[in-house]
PDB file of N, CA and C in Angstrom:
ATOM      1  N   UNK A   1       0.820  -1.197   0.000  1.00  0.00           N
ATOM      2  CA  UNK A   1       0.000   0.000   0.000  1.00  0.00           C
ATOM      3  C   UNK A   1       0.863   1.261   0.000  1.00  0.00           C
ATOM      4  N   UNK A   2       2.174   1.176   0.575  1.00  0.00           N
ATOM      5  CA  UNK A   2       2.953   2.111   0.472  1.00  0.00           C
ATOM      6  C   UNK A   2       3.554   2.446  -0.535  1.00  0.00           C
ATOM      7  N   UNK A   3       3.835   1.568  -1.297  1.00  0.00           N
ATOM      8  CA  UNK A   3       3.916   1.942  -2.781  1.00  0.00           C
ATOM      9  C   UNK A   3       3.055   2.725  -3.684  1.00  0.00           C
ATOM     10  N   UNK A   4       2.178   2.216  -3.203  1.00  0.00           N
ATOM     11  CA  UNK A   4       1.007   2.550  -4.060  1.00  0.00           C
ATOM     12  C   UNK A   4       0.953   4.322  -3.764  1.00  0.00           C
ATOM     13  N   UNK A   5       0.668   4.522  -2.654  1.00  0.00           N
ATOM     14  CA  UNK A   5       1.043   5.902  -2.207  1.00  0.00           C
ATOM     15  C   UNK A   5       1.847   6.805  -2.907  1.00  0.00           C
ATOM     16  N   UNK A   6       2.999   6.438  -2.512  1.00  0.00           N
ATOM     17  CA  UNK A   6       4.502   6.510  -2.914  1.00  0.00           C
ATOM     18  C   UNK A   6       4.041   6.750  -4.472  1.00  0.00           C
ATOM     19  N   UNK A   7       3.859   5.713  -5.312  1.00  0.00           N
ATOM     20  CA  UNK A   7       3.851   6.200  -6.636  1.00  0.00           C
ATOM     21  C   UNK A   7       2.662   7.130  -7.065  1.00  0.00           C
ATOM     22  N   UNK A   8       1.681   7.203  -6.134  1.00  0.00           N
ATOM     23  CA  UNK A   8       0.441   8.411  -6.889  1.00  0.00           C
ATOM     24  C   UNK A   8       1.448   9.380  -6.665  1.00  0.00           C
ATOM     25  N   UNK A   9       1.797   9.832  -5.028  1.00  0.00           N
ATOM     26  CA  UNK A   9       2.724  11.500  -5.244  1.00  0.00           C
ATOM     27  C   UNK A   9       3.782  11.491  -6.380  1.00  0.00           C
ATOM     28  N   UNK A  10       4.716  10.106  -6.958  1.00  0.00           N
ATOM     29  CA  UNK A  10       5.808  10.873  -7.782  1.00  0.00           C
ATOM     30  C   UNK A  10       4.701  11.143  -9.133  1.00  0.00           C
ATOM     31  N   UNK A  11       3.983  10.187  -9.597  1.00  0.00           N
ATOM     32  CA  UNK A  11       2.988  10.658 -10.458  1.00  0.00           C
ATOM     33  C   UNK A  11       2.410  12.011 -10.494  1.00  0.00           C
ATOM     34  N   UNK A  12       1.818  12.482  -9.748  1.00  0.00           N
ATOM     35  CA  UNK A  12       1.208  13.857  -9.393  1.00  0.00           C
ATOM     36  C   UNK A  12       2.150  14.759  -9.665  1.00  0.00           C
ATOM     37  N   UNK A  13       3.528  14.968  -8.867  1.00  0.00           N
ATOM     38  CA  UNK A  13       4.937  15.833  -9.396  1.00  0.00           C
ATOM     39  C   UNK A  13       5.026  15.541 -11.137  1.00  0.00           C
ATOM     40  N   UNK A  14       5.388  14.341 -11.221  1.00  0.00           N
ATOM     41  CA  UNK A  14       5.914  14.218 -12.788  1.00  0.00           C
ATOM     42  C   UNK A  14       4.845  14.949 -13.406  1.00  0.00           C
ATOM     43  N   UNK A  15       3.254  14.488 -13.530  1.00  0.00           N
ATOM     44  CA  UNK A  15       2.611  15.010 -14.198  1.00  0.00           C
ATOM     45  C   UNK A  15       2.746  16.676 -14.205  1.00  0.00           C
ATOM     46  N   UNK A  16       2.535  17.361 -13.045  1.00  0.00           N
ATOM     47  CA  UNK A  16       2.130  19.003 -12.912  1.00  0.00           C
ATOM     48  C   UNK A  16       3.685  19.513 -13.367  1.00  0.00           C
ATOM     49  N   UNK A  17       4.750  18.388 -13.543  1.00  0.00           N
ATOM     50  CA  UNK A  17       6.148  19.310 -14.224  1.00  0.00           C
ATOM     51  C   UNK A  17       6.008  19.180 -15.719  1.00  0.00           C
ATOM     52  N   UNK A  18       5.526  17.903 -16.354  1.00  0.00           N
ATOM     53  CA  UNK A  18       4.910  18.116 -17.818  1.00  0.00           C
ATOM     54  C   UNK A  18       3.997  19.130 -18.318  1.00  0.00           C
ATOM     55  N   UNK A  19       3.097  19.098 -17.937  1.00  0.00           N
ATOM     56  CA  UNK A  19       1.981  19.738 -17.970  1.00  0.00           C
ATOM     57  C   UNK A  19       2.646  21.620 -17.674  1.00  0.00           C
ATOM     58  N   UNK A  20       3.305  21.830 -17.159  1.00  0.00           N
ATOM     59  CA  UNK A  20       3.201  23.787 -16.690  1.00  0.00           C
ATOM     60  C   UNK A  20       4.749  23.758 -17.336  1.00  0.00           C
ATOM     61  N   UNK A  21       5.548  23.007 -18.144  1.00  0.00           N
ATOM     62  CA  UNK A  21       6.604  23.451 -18.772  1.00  0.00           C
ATOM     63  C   UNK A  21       7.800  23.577 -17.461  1.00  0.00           C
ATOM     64  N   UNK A  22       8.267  24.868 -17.720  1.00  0.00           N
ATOM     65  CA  UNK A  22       9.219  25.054 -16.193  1.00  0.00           C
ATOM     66  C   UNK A  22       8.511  25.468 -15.318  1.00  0.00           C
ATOM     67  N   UNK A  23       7.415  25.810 -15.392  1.00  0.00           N
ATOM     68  CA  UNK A  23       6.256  27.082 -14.062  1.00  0.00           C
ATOM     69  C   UNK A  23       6.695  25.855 -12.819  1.00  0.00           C
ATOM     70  N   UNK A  24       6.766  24.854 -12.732  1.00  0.00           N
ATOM     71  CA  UNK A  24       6.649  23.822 -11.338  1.00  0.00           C
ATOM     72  C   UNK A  24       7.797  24.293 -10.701  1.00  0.00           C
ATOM     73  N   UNK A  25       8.853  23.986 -11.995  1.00  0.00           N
ATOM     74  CA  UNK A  25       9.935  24.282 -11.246  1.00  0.00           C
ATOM     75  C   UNK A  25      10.345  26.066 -10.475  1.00  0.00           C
ATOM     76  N   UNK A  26       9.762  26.774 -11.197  1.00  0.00           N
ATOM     77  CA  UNK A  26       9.890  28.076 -10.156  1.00  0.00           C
ATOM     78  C   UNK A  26       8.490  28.290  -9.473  1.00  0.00           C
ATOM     79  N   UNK A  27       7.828  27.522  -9.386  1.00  0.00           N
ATOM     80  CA  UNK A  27       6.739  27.913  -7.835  1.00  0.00           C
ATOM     81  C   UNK A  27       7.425  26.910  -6.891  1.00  0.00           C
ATOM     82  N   UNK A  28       8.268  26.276  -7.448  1.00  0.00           N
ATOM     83  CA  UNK A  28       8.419  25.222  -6.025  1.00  0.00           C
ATOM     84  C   UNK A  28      10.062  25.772  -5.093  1.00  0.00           C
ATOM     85  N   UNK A  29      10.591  26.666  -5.767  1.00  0.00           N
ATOM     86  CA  UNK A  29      11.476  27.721  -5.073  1.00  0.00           C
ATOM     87  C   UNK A  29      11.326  28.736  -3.978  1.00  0.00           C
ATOM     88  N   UNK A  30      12.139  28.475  -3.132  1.00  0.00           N
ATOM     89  CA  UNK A  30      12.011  29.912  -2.366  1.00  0.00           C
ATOM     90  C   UNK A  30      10.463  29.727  -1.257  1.00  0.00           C
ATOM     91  N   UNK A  31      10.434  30.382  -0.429  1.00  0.00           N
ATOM     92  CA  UNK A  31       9.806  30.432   0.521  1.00  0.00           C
ATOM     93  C   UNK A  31       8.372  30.872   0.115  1.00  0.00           C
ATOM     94  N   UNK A  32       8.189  31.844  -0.315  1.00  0.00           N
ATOM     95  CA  UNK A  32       7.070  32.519  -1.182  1.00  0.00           C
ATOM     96  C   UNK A  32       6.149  31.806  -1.998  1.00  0.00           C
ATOM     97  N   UNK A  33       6.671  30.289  -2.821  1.00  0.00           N
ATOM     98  CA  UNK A  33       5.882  29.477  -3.036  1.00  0.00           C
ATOM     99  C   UNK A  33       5.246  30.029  -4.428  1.00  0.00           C
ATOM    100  N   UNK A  34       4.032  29.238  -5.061  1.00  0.00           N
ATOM    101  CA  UNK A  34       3.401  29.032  -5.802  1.00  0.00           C
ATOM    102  C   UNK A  34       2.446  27.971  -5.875  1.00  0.00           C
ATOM    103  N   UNK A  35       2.221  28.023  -7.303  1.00  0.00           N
ATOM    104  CA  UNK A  35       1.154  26.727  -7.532  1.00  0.00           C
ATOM    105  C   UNK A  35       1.080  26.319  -8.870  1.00  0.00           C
ATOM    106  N   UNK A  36       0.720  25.166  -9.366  1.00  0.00           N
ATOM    107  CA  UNK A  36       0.777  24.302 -10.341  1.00  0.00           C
ATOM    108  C   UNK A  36      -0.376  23.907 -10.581  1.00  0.00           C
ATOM    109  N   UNK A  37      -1.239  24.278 -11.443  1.00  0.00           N
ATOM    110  CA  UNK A  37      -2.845  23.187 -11.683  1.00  0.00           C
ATOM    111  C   UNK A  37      -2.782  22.063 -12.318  1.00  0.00           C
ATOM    112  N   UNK A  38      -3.445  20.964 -12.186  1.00  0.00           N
ATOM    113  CA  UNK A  38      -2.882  19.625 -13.043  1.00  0.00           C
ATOM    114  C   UNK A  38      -3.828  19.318 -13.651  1.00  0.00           C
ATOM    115  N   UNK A  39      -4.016  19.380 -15.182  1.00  0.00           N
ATOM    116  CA  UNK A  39      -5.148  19.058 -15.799  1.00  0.00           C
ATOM    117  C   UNK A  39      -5.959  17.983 -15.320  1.00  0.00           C
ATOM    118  N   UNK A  40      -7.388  18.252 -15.970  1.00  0.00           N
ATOM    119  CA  UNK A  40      -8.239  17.261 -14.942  1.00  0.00           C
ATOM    120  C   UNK A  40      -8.444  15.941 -15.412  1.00  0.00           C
ATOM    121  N   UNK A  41      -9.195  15.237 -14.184  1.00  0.00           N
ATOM    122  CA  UNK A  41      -8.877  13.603 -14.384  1.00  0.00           C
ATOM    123  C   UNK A  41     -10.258  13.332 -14.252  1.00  0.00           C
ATOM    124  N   UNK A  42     -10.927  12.958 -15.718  1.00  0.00           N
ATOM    125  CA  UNK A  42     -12.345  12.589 -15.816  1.00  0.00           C
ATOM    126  C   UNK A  42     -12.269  11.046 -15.351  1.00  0.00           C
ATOM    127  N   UNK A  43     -13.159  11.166 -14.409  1.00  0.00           N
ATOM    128  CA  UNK A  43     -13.426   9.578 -13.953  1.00  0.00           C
ATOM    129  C   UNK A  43     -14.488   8.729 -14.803  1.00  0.00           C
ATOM    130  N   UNK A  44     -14.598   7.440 -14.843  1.00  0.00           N
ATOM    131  CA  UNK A  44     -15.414   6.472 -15.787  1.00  0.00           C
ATOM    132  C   UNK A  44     -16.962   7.403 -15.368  1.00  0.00           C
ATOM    133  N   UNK A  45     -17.271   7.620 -14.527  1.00  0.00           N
ATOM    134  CA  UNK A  45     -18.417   7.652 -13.762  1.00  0.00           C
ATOM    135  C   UNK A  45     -18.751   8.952 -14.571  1.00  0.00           C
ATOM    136  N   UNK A  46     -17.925   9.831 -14.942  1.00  0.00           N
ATOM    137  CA  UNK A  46     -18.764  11.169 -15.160  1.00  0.00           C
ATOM    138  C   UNK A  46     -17.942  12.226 -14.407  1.00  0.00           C
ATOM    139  N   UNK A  47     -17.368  12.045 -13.527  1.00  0.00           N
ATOM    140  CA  UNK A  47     -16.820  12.952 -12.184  1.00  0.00           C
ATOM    141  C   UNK A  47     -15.906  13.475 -12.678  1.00  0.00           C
ATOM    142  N   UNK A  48     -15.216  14.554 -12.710  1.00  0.00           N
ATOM    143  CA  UNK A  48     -14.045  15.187 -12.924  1.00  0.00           C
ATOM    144  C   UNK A  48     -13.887  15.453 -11.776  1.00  0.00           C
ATOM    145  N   UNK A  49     -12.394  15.899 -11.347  1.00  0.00           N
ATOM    146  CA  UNK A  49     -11.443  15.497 -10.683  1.00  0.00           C
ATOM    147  C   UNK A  49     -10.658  16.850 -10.761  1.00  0.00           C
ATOM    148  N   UNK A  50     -10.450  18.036  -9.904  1.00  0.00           N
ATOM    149  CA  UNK A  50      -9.364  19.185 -10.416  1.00  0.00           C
ATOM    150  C   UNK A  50      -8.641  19.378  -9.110  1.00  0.00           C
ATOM    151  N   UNK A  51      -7.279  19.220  -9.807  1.00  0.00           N
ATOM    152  CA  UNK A  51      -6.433  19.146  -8.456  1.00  0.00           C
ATOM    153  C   UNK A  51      -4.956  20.188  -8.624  1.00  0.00           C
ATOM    154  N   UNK A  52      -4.392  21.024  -7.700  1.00  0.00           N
ATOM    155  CA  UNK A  52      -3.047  21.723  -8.026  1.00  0.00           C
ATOM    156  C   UNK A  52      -2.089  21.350  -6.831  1.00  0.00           C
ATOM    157  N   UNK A  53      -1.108  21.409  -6.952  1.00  0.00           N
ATOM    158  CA  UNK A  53       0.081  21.207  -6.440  1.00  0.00           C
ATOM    159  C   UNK A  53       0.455  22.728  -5.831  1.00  0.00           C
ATOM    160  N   UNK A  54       1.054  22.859  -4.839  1.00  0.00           N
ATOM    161  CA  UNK A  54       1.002  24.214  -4.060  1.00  0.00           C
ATOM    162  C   UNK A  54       2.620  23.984  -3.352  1.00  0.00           C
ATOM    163  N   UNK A  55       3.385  25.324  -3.118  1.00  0.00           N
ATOM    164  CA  UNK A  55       4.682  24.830  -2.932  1.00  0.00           C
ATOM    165  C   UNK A  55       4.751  26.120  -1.836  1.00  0.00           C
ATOM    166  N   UNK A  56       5.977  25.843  -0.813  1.00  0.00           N
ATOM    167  CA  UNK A  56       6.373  26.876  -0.046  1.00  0.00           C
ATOM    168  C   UNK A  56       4.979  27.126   1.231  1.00  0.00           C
ATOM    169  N   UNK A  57       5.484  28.695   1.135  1.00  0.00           N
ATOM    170  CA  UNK A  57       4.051  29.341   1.888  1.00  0.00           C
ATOM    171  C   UNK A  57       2.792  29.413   1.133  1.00  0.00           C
ATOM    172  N   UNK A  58       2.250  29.055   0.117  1.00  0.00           N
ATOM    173  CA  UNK A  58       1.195  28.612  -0.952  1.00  0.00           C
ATOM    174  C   UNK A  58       1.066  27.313  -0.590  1.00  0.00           C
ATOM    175  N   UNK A  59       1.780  26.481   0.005  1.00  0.00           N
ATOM    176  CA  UNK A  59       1.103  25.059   0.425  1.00  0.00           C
ATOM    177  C   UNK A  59       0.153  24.756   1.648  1.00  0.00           C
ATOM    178  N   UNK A  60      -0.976  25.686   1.019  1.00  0.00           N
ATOM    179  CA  UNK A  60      -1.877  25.856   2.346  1.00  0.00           C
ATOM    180  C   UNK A  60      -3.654  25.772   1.333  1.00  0.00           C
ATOM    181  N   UNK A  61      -4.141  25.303   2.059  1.00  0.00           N
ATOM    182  CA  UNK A  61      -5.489  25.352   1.867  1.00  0.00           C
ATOM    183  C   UNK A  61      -6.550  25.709   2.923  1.00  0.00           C
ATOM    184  N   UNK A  62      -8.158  25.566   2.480  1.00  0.00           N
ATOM    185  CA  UNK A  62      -9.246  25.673   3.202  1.00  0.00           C
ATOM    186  C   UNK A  62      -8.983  24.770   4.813  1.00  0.00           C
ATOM    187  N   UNK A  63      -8.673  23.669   4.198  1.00  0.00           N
ATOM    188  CA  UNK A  63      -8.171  22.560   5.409  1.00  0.00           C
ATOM    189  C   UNK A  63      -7.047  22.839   6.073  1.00  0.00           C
ATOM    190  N   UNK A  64      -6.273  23.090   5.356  1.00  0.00           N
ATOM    191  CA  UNK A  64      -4.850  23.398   6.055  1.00  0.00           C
ATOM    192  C   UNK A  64      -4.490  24.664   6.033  1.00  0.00           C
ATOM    193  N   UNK A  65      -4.853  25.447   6.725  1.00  0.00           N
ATOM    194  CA  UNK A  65      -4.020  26.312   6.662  1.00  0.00           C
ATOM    195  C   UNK A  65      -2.666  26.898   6.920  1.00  0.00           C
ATOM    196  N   UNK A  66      -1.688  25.899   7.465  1.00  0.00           N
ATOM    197  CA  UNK A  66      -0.189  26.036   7.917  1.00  0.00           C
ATOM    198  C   UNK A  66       0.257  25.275   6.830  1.00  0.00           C
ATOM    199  N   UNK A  67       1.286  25.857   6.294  1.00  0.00           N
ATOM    200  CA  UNK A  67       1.591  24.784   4.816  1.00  0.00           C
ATOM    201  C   UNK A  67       2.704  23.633   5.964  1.00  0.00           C
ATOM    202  N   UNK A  68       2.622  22.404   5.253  1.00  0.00           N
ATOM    203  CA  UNK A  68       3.108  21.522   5.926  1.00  0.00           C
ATOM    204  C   UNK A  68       4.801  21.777   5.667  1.00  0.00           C
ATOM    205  N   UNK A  69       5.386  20.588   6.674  1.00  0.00           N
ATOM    206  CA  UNK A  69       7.208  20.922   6.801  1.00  0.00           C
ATOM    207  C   UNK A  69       7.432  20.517   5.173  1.00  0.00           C
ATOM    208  N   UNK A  70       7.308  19.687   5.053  1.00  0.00           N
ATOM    209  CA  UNK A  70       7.426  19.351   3.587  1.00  0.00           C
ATOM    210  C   UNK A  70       7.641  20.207   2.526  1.00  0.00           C
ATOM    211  N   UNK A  71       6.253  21.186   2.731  1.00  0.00           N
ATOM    212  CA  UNK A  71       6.867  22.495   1.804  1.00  0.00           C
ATOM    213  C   UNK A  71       5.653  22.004   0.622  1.00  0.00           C
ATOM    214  N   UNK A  72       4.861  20.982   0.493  1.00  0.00           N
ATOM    215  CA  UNK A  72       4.424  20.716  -0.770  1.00  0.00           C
ATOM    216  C   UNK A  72       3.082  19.812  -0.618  1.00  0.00           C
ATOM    217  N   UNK A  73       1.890  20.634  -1.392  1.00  0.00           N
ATOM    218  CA  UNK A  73       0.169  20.164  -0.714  1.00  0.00           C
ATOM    219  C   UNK A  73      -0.224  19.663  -2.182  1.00  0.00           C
ATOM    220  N   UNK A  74      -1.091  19.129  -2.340  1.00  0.00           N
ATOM    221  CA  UNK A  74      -1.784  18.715  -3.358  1.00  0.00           C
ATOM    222  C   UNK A  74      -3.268  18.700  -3.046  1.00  0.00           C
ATOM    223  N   UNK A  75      -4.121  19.796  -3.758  1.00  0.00           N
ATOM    224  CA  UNK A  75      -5.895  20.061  -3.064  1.00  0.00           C
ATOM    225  C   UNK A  75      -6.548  19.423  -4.379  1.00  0.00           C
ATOM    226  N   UNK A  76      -7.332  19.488  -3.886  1.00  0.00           N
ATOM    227  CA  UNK A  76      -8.856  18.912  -4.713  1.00  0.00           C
ATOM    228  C   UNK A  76      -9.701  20.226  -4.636  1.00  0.00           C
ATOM    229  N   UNK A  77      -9.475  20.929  -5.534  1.00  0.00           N
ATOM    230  CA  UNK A  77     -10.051  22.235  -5.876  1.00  0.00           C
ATOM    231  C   UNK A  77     -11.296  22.185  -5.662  1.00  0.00           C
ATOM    232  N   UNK A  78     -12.398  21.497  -5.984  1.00  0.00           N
ATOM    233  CA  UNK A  78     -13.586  21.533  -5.474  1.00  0.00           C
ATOM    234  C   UNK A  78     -13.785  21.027  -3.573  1.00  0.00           C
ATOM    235  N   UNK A  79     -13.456  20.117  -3.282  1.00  0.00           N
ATOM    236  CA  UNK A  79     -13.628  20.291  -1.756  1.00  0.00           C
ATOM    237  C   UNK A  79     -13.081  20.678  -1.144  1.00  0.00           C
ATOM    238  N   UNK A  80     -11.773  20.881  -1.536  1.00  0.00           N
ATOM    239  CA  UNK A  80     -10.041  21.818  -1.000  1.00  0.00           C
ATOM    240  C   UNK A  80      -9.279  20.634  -0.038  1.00  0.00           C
ATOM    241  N   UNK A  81     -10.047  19.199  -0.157  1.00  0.00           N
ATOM    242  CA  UNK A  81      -9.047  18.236   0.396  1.00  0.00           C
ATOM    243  C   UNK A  81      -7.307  18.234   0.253  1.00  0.00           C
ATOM    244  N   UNK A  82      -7.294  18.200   1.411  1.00  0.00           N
ATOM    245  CA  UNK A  82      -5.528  18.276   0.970  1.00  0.00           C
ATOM    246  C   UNK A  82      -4.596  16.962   1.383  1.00  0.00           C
ATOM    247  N   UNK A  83      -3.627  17.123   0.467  1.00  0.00           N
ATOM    248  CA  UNK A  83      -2.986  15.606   0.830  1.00  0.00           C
ATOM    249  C   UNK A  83      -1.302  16.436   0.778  1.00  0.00           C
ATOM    250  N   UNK A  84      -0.332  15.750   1.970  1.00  0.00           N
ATOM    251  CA  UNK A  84       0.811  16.144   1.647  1.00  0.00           C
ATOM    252  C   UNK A  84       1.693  16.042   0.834  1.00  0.00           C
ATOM    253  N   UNK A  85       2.237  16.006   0.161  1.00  0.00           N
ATOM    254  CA  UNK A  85       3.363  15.558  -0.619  1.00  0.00           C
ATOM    255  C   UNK A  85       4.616  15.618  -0.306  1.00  0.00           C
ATOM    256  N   UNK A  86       5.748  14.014  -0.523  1.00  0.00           N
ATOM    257  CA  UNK A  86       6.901  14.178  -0.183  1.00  0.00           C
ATOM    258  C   UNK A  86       7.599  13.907  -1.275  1.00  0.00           C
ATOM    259  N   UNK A  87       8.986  14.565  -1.500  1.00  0.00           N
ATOM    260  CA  UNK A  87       9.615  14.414  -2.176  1.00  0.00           C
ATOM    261  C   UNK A  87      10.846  13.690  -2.349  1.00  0.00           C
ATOM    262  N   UNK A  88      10.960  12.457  -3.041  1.00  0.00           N
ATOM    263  CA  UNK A  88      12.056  11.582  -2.723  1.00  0.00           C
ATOM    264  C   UNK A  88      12.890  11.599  -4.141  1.00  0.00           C
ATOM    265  N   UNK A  89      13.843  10.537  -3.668  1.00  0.00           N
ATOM    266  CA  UNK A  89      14.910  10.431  -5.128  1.00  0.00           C
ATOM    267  C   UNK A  89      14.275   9.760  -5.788  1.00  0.00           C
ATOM    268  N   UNK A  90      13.913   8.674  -5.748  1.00  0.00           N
ATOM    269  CA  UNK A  90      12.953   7.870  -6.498  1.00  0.00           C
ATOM    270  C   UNK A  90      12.097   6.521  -5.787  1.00  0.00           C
ATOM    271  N   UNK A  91      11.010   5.746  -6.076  1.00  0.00           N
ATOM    272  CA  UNK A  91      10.396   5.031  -6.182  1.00  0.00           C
ATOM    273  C   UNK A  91      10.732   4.427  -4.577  1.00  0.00           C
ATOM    274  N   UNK A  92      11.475   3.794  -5.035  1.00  0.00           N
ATOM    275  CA  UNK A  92      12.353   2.911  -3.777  1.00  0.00           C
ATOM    276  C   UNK A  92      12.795   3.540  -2.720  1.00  0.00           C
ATOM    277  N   UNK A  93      13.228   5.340  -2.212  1.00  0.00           N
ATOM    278  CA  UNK A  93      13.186   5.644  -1.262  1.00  0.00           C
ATOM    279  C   UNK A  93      12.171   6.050  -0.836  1.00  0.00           C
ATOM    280  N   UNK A  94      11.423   6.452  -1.789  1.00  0.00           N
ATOM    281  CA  UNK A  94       9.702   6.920  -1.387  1.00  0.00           C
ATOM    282  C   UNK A  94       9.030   5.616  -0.149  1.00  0.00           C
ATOM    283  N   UNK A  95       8.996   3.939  -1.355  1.00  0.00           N
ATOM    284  CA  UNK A  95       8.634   2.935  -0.220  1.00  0.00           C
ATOM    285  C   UNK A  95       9.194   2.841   0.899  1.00  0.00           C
ATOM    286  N   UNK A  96      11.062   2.965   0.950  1.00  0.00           N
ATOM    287  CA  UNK A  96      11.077   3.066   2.319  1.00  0.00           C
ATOM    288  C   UNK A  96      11.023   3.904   3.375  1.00  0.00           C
ATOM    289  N   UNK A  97      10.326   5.037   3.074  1.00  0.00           N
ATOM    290  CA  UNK A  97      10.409   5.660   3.969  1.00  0.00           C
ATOM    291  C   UNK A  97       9.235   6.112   4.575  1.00  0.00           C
ATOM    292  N   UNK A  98       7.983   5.668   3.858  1.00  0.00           N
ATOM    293  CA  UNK A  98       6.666   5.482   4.209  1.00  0.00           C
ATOM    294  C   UNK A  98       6.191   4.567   5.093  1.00  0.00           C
ATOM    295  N   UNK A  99       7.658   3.464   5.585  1.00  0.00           N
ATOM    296  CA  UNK A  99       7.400   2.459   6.480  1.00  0.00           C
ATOM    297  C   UNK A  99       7.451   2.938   7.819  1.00  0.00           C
ATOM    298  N   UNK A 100       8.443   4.056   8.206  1.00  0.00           N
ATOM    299  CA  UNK A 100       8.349   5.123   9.253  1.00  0.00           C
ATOM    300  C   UNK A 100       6.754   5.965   9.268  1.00  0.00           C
ATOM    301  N   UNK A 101       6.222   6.369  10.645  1.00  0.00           N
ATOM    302  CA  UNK A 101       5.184   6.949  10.530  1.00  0.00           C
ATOM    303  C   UNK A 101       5.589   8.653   9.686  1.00  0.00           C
ATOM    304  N   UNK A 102       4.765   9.127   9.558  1.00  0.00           N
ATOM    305  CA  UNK A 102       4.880  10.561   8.386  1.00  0.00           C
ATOM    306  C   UNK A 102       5.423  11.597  10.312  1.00  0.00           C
ATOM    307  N   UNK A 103       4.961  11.748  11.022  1.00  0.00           N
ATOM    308  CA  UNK A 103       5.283  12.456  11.720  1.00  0.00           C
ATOM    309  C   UNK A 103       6.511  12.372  12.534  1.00  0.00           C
ATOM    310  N   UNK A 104       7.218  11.020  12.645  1.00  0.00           N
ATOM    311  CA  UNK A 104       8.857  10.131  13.014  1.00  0.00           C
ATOM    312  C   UNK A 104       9.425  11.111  11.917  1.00  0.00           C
ATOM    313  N   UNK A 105       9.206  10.624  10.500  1.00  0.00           N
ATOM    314  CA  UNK A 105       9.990  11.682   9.018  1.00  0.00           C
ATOM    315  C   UNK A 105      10.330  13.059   9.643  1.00  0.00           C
ATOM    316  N   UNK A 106       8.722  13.609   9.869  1.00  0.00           N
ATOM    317  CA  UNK A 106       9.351  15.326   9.773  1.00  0.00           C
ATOM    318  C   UNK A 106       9.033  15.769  10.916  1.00  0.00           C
ATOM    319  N   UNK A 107       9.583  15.313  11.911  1.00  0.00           N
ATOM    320  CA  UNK A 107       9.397  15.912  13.901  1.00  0.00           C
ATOM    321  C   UNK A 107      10.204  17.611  13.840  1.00  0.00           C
ATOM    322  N   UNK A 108       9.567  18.419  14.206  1.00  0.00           N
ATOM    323  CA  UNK A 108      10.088  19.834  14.067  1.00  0.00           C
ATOM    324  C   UNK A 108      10.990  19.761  15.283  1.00  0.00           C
ATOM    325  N   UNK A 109      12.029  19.904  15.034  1.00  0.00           N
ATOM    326  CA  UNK A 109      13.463  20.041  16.210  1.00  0.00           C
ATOM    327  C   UNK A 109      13.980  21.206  16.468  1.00  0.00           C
TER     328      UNK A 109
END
């Protein structure tokens, strides 16, 4: 299941860095932050799906309003659900490090 995780967030990054050209890469700089929209994801059902990637002090939503240590939110523009995002080297450190609880990872010291 941690994989599974693990690979929706590098998915979600890869996609919103295709999709906005370089824009990902300079909202995700610097403290000040930005944001990334990720084209939408029509479900079988009918449902569309609109979601952006938020970086820095912009990694804040309706729900969250403190952007997380991480630095990096992913909302669901219509309910403003937010999910964190972490950023790893690849695949395989993502799984292992999801085996630690998320709050062990980033304890503010």
């Amino acid at each position: 299941m941690n994989e599974i995780i693990a690979r929706a967030q590098e998915d979600v990054l890869r996609e919103a860095t295709r999709v906005s050209g370089g824009n990902i890469h300079a909202a995700s700089i610097g403290n000040a932050g930005g944001s990334v929209e990720i084209p939408a994801v029509n479900l079988a059902n009918g449902k569309v799906l609109r979601f952006e990637v938020r970086f820095g002090n912009a990694a804040i939503s309706d729900k969250m309003p403190t952007p997380p240590i991480t630095g990096i939110v992913q909302v669901n523009l219509d309910d403003q659900n937010t999910r964190v995002v972490e950023r790893y080297a690849d695949i395989a450190a993502a799984t292992e490090a999801a085996k630690e609880p998320f709050l062990s990872r980033h304890s503010r010291r």
